[in-house]
Each structure stands twice: as C-alpha cells, then as structure tokens.
PDB file of N, CA and C in Angstrom:
ATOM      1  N   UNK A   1       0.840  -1.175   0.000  1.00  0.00           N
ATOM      2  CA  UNK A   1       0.000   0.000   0.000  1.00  0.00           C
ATOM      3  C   UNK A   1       0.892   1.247   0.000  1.00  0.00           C
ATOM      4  N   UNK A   2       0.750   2.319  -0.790  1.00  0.00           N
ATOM      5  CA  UNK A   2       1.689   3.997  -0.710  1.00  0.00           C
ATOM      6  C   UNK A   2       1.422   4.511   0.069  1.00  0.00           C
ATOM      7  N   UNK A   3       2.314   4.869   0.691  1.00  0.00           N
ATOM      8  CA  UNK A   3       2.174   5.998   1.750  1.00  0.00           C
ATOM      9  C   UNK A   3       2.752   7.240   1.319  1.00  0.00           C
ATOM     10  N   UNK A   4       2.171   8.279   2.198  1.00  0.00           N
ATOM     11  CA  UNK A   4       2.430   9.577   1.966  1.00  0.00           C
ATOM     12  C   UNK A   4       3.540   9.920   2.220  1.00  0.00           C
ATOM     13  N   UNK A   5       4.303  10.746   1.380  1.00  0.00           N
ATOM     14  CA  UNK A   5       6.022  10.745   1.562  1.00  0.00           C
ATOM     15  C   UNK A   5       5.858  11.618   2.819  1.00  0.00           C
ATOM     16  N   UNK A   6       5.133  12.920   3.116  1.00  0.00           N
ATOM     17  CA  UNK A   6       5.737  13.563   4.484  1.00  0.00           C
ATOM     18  C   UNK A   6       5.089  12.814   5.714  1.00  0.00           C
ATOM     19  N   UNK A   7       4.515  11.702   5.643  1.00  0.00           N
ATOM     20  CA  UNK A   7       4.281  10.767   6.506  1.00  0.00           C
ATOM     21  C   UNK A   7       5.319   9.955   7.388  1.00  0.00           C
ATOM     22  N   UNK A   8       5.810   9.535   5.816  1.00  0.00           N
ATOM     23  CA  UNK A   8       7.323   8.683   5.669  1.00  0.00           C
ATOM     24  C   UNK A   8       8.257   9.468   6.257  1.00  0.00           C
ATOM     25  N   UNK A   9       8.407  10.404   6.006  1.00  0.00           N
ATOM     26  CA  UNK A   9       9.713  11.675   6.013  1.00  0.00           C
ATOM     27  C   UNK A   9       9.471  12.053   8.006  1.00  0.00           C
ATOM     28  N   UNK A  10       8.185  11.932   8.140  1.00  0.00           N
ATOM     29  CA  UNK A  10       8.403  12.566   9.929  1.00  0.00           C
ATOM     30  C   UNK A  10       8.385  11.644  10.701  1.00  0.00           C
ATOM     31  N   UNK A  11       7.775  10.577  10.346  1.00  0.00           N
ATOM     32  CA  UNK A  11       8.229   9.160  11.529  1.00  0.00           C
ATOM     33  C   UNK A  11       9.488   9.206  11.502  1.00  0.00           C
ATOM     34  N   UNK A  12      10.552   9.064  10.148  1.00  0.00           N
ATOM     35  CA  UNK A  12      12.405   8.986  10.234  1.00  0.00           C
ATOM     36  C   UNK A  12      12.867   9.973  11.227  1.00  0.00           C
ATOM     37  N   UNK A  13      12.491  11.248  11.185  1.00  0.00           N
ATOM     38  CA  UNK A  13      12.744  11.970  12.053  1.00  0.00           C
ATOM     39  C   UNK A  13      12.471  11.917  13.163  1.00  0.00           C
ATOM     40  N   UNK A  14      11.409  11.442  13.739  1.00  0.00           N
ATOM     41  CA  UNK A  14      10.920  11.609  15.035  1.00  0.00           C
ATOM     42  C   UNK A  14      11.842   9.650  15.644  1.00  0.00           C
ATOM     43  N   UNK A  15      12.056   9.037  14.773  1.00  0.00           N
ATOM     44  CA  UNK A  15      12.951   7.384  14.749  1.00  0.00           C
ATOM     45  C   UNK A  15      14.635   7.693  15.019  1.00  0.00           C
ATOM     46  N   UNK A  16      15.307   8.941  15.036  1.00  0.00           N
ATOM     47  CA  UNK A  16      16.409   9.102  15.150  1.00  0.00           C
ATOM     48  C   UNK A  16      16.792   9.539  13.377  1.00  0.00           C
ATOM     49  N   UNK A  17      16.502   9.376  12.909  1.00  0.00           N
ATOM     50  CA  UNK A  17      16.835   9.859  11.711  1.00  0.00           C
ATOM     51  C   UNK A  17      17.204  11.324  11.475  1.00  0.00           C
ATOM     52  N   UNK A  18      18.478  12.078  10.789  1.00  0.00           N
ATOM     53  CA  UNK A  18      18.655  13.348  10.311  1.00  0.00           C
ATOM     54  C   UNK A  18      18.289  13.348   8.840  1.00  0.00           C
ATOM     55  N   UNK A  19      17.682  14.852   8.358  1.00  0.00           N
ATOM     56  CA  UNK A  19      17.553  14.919   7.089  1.00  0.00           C
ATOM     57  C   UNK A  19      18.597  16.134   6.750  1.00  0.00           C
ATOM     58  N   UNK A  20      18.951  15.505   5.313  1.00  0.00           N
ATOM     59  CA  UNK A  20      19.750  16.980   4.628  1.00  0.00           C
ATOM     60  C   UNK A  20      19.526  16.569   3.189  1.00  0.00           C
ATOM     61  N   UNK A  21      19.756  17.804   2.592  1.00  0.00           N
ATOM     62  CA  UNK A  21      18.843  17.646   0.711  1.00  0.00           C
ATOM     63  C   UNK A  21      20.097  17.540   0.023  1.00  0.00           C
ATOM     64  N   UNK A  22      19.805  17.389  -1.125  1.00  0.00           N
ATOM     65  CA  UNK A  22      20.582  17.072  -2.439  1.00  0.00           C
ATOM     66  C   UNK A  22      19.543  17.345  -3.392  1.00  0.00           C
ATOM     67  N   UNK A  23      20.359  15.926  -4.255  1.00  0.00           N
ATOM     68  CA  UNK A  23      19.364  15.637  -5.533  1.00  0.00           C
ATOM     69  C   UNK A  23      18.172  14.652  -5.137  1.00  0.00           C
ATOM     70  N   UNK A  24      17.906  14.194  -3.803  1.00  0.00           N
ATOM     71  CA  UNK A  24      16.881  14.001  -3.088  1.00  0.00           C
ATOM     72  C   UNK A  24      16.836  14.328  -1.694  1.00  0.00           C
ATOM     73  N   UNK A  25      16.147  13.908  -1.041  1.00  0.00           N
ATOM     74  CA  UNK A  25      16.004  14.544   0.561  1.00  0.00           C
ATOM     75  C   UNK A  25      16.537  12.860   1.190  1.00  0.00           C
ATOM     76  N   UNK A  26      17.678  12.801   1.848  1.00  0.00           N
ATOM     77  CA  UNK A  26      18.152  11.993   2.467  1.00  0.00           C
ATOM     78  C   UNK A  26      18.424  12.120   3.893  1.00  0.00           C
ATOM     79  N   UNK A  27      18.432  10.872   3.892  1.00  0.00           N
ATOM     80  CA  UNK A  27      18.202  10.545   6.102  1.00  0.00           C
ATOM     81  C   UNK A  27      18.962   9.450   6.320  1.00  0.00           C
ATOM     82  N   UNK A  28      19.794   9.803   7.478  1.00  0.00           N
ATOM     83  CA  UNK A  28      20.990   9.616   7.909  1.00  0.00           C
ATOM     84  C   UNK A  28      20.613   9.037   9.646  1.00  0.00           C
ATOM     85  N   UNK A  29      20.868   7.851   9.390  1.00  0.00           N
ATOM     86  CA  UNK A  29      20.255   7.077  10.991  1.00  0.00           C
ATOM     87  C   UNK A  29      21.332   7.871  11.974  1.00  0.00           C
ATOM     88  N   UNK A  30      21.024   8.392  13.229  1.00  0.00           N
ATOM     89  CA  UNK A  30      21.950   8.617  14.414  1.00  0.00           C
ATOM     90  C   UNK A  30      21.898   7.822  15.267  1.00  0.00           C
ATOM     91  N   UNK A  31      22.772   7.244  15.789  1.00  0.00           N
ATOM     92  CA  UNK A  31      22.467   6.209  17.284  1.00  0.00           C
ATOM     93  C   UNK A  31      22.033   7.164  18.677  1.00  0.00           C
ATOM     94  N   UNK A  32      21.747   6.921  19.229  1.00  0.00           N
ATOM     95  CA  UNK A  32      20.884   7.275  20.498  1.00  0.00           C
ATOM     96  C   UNK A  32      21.932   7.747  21.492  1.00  0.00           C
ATOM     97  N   UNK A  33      23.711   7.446  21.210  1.00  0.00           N
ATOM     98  CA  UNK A  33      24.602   7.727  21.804  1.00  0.00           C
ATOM     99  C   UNK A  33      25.330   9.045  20.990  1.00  0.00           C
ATOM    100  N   UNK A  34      24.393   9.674  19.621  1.00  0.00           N
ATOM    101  CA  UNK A  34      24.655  10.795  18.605  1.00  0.00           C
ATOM    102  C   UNK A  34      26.096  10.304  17.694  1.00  0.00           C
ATOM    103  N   UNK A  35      25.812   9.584  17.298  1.00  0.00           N
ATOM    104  CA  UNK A  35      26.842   8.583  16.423  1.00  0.00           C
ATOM    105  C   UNK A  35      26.058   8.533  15.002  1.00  0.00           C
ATOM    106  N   UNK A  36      26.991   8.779  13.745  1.00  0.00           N
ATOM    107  CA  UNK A  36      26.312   8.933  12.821  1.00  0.00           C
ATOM    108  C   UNK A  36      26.384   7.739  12.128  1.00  0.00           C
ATOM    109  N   UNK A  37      25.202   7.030  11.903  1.00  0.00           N
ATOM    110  CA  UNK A  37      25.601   5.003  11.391  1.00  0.00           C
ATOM    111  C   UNK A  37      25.397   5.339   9.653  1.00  0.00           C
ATOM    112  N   UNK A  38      26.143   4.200   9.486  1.00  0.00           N
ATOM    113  CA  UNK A  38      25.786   4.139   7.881  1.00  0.00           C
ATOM    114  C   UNK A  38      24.443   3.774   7.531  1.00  0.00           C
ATOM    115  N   UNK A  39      23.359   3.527   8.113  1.00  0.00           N
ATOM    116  CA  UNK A  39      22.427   3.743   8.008  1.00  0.00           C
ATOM    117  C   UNK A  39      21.563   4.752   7.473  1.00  0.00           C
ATOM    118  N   UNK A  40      20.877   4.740   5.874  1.00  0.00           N
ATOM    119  CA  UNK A  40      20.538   5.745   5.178  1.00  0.00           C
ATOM    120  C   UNK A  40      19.204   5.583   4.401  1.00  0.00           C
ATOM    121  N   UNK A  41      18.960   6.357   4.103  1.00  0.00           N
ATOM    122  CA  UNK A  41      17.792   6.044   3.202  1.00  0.00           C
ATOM    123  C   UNK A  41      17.384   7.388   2.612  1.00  0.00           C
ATOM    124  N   UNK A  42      16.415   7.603   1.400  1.00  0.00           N
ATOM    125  CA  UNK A  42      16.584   8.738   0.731  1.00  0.00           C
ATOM    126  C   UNK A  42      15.112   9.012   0.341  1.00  0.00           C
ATOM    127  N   UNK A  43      14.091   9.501  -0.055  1.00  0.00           N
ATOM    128  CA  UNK A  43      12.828  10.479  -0.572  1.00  0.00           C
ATOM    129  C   UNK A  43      13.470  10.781  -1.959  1.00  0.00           C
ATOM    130  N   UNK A  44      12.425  10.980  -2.775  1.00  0.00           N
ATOM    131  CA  UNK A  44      12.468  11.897  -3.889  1.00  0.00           C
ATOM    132  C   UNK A  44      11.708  13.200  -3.871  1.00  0.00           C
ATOM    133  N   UNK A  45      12.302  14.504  -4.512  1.00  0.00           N
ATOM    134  CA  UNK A  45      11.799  15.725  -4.415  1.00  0.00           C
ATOM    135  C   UNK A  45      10.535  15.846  -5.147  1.00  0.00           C
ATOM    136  N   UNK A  46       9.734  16.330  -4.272  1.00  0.00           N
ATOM    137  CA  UNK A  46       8.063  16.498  -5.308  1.00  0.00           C
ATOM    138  C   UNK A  46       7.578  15.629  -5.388  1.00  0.00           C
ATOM    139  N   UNK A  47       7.735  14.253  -4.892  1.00  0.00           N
ATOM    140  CA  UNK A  47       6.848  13.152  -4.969  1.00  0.00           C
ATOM    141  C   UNK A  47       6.216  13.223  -3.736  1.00  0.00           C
ATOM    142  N   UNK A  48       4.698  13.138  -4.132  1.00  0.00           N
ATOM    143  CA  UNK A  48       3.307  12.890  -2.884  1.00  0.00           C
ATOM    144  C   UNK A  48       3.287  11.612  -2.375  1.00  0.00           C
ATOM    145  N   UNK A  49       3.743  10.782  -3.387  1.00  0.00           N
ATOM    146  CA  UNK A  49       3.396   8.966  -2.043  1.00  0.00           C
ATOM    147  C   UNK A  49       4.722   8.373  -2.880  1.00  0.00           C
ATOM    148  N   UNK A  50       4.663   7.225  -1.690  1.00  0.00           N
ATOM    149  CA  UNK A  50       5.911   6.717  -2.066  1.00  0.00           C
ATOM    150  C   UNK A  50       4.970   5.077  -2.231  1.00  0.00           C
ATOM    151  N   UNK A  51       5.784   4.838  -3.457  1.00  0.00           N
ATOM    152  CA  UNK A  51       4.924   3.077  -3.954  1.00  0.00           C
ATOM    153  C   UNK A  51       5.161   2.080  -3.154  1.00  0.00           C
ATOM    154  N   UNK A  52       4.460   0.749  -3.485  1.00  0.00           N
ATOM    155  CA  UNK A  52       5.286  -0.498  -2.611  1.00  0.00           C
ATOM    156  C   UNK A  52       7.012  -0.356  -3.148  1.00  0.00           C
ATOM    157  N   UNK A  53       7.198  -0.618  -4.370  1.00  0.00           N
ATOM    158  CA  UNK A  53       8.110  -0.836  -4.706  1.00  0.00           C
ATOM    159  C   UNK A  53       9.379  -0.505  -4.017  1.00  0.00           C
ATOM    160  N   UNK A  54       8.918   1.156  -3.917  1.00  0.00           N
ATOM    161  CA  UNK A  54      10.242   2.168  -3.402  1.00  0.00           C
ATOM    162  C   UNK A  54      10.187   1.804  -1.736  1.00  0.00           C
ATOM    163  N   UNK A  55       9.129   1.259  -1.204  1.00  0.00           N
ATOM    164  CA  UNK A  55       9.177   1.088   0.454  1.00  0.00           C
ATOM    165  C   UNK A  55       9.997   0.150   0.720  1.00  0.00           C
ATOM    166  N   UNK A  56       9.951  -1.245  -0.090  1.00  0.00           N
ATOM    167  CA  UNK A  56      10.405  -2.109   0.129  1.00  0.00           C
ATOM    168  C   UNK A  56      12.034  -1.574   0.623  1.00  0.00           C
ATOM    169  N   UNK A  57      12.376  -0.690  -0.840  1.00  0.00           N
ATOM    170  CA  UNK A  57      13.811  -0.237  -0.874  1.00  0.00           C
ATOM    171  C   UNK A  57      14.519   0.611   0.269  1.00  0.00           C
ATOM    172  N   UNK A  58      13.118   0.841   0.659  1.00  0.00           N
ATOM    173  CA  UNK A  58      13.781   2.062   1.645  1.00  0.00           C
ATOM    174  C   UNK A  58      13.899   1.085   2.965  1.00  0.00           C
ATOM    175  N   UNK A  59      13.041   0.079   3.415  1.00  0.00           N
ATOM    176  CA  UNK A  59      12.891  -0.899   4.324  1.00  0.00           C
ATOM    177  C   UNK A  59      14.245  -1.911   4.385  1.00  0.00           C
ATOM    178  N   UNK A  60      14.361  -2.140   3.076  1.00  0.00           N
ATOM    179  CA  UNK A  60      16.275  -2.761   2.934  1.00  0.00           C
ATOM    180  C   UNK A  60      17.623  -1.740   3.682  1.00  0.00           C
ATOM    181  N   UNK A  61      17.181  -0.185   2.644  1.00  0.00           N
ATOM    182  CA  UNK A  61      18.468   0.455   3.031  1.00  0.00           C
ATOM    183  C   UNK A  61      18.074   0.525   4.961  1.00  0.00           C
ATOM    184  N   UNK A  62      17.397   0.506   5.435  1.00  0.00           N
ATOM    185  CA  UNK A  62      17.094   1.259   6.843  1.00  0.00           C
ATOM    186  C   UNK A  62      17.449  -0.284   7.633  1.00  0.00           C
ATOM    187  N   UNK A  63      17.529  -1.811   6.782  1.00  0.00           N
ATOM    188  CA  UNK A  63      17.953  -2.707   7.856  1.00  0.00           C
ATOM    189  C   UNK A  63      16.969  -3.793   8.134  1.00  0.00           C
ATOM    190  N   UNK A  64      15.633  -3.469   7.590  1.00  0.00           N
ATOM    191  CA  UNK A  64      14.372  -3.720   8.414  1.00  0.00           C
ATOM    192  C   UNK A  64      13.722  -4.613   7.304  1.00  0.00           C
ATOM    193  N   UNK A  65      12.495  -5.813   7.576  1.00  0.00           N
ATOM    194  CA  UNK A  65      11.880  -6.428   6.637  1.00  0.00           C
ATOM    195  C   UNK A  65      11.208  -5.421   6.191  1.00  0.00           C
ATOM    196  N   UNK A  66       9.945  -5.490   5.256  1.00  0.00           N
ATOM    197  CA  UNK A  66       9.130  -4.208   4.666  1.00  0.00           C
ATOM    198  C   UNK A  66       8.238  -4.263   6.475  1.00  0.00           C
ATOM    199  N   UNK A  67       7.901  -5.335   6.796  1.00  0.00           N
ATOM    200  CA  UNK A  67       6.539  -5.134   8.332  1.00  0.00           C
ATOM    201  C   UNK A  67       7.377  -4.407   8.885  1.00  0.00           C
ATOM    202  N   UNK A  68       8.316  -4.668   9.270  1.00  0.00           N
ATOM    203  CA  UNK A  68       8.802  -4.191  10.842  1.00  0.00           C
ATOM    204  C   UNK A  68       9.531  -2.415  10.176  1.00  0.00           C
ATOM    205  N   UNK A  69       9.600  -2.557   8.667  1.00  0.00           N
ATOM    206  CA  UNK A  69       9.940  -0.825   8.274  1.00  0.00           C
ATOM    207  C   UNK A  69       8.499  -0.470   8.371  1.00  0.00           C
ATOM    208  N   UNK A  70       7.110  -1.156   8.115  1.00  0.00           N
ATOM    209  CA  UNK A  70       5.685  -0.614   7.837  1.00  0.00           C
ATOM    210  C   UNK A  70       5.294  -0.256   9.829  1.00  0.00           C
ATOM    211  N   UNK A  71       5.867  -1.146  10.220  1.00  0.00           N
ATOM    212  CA  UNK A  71       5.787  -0.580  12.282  1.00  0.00           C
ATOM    213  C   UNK A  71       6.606   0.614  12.576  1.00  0.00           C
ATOM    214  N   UNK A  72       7.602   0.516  11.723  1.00  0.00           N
ATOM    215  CA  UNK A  72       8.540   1.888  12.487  1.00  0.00           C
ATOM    216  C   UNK A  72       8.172   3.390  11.571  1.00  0.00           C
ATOM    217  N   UNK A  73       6.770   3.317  10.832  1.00  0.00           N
ATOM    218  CA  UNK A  73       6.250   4.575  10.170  1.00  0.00           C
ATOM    219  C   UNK A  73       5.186   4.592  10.929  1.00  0.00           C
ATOM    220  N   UNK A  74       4.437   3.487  11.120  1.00  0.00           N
ATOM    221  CA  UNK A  74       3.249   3.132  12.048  1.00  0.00           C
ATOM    222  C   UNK A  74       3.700   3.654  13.413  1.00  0.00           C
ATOM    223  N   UNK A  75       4.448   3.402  14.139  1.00  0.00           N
ATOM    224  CA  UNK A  75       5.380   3.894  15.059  1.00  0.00           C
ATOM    225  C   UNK A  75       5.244   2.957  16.567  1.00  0.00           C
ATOM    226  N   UNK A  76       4.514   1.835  15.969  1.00  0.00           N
ATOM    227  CA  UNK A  76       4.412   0.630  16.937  1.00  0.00           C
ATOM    228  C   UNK A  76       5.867  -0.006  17.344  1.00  0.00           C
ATOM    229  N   UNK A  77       6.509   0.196  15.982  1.00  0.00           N
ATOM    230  CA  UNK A  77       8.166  -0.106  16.367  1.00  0.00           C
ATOM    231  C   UNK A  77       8.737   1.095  16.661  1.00  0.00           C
ATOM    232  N   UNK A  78       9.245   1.487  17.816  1.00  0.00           N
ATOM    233  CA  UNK A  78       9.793   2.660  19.009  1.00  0.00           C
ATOM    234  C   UNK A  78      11.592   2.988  18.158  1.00  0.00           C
ATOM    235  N   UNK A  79      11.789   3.465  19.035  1.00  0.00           N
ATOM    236  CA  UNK A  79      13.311   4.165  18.461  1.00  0.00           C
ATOM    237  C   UNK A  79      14.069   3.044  19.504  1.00  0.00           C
ATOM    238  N   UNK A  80      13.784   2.806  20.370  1.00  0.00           N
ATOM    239  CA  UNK A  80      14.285   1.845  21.672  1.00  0.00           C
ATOM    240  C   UNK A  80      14.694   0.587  20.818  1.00  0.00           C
ATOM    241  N   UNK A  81      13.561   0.204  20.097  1.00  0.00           N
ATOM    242  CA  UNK A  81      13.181  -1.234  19.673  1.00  0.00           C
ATOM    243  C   UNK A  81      14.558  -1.455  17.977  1.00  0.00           C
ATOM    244  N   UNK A  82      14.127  -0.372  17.696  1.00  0.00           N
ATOM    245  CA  UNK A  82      14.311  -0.260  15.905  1.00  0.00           C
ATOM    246  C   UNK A  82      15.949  -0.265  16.844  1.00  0.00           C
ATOM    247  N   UNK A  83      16.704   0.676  17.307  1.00  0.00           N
ATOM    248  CA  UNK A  83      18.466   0.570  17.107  1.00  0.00           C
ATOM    249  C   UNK A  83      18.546  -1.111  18.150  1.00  0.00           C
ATOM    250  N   UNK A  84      17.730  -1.510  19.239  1.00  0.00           N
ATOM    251  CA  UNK A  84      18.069  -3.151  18.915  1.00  0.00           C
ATOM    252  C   UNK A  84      18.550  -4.002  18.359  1.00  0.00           C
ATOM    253  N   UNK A  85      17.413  -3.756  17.411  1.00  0.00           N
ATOM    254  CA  UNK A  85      17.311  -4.489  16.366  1.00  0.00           C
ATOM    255  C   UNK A  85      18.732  -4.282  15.159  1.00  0.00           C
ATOM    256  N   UNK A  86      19.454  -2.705  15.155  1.00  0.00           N
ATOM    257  CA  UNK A  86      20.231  -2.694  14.460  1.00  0.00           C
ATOM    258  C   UNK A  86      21.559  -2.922  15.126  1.00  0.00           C
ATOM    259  N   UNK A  87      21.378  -3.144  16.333  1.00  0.00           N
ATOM    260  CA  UNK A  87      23.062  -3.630  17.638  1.00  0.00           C
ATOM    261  C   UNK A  87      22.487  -5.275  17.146  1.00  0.00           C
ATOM    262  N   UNK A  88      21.815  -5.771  16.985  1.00  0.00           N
ATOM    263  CA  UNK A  88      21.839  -7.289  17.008  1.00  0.00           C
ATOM    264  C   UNK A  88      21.953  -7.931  15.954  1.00  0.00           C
ATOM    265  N   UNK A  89      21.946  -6.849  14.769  1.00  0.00           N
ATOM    266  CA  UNK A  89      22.447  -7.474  13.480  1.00  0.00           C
ATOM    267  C   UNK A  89      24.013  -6.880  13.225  1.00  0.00           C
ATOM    268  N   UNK A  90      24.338  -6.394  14.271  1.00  0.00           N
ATOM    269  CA  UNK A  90      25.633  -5.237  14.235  1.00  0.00           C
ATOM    270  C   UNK A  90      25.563  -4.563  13.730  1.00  0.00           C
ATOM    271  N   UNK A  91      24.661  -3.362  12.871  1.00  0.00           N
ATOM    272  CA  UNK A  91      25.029  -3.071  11.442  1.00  0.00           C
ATOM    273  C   UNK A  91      25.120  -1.563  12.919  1.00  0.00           C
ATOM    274  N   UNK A  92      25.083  -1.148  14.110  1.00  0.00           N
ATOM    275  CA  UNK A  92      24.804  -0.308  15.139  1.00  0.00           C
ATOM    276  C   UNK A  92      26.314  -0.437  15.947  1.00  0.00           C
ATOM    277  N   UNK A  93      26.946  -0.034  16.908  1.00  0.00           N
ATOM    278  CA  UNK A  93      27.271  -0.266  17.723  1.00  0.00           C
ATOM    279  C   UNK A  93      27.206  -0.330  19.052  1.00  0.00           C
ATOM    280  N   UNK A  94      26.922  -0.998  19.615  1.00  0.00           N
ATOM    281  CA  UNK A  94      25.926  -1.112  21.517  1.00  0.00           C
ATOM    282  C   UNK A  94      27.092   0.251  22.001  1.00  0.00           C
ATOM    283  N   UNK A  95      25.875   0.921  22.685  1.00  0.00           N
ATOM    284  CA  UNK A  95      26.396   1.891  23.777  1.00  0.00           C
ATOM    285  C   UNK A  95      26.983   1.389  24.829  1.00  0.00           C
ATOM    286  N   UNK A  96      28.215   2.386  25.374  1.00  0.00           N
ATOM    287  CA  UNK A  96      29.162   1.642  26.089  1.00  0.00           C
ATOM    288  C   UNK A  96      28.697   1.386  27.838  1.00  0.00           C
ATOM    289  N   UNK A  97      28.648   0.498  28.439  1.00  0.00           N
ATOM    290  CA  UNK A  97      28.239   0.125  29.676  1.00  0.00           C
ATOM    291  C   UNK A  97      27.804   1.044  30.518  1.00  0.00           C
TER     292      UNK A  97
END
C-alpha cells in the first residue's frame, strides 16, 4: 500500500533519523549515543506517495523487513526497539556500559 512521503519523512525523524537535501532529501540514521551510522535512506523531491516498490527499498536500506519498516512509520516499532534491532544485526554499535 503507498504511503504519503511527508508521513514517511516525519516518523524517520521523530525514529532518530537526520535529514539533509541534495538531488533528493536523504536521512541519515543517528544512534541514540549521537553517532552517525551508515544507516541511510533517501525520498524523492516532489513526490506525494511513495509506492510499494520504493518502500520495500527504503525498508532494505534502513535494515528492516518491509513489516517491521511498515511498524517503524506506524510507530508501533519505538526508536528503543528499531536501534536493537540494528546492535543485534551489528550493522549499530551497543552503547558503552
């Protein structure tokens, strides 16, 4: 199902995500310890919804199956939950003791 790109665009933000523009509007995961992860994902300029297609993509770059990227717009998956999930695949690094 499409969702609305500034839908898409303020859950990332309000998920730890930074935005800065280009030749699209890209978001830049921060860890919760203000660590900038390679964690990324990008919007296109002037587009109103974003397709299945492009979610899927954005659900890959961010780490996540498409459900558990469709919970963390939904916002059932927390900011707590989502960098977990990215310390337990390592792609994060666990905050220090």
């Amino acid at each position: 199902m499409p969702r609305k790109q500034s839908d898409v665009e303020k859950s990332l933000l309000v998920k730890g995500f930074r935005s800065r523009e280009g030749d699209h509007n890209y978001f830049n995961y921060y860890s919760k310890a203000g660590k900038k992860t390679a964690i990324f994902t990008k919007t296109s300029h002037g587009a109103r919804e974003i397709d299945d297609s492009l979610l899927g993509c954005m659900a890959r770059q961010c780490k996540l199956s498409r459900a558990d990227f469709d919970r963390l717009i939904e916002c059932p998956l927390d900011r707590n939950s989502y960098e977990a999930k990215l310390i337990a695949q390592g792609a994060v690094e666990a905050p220090p003791a």
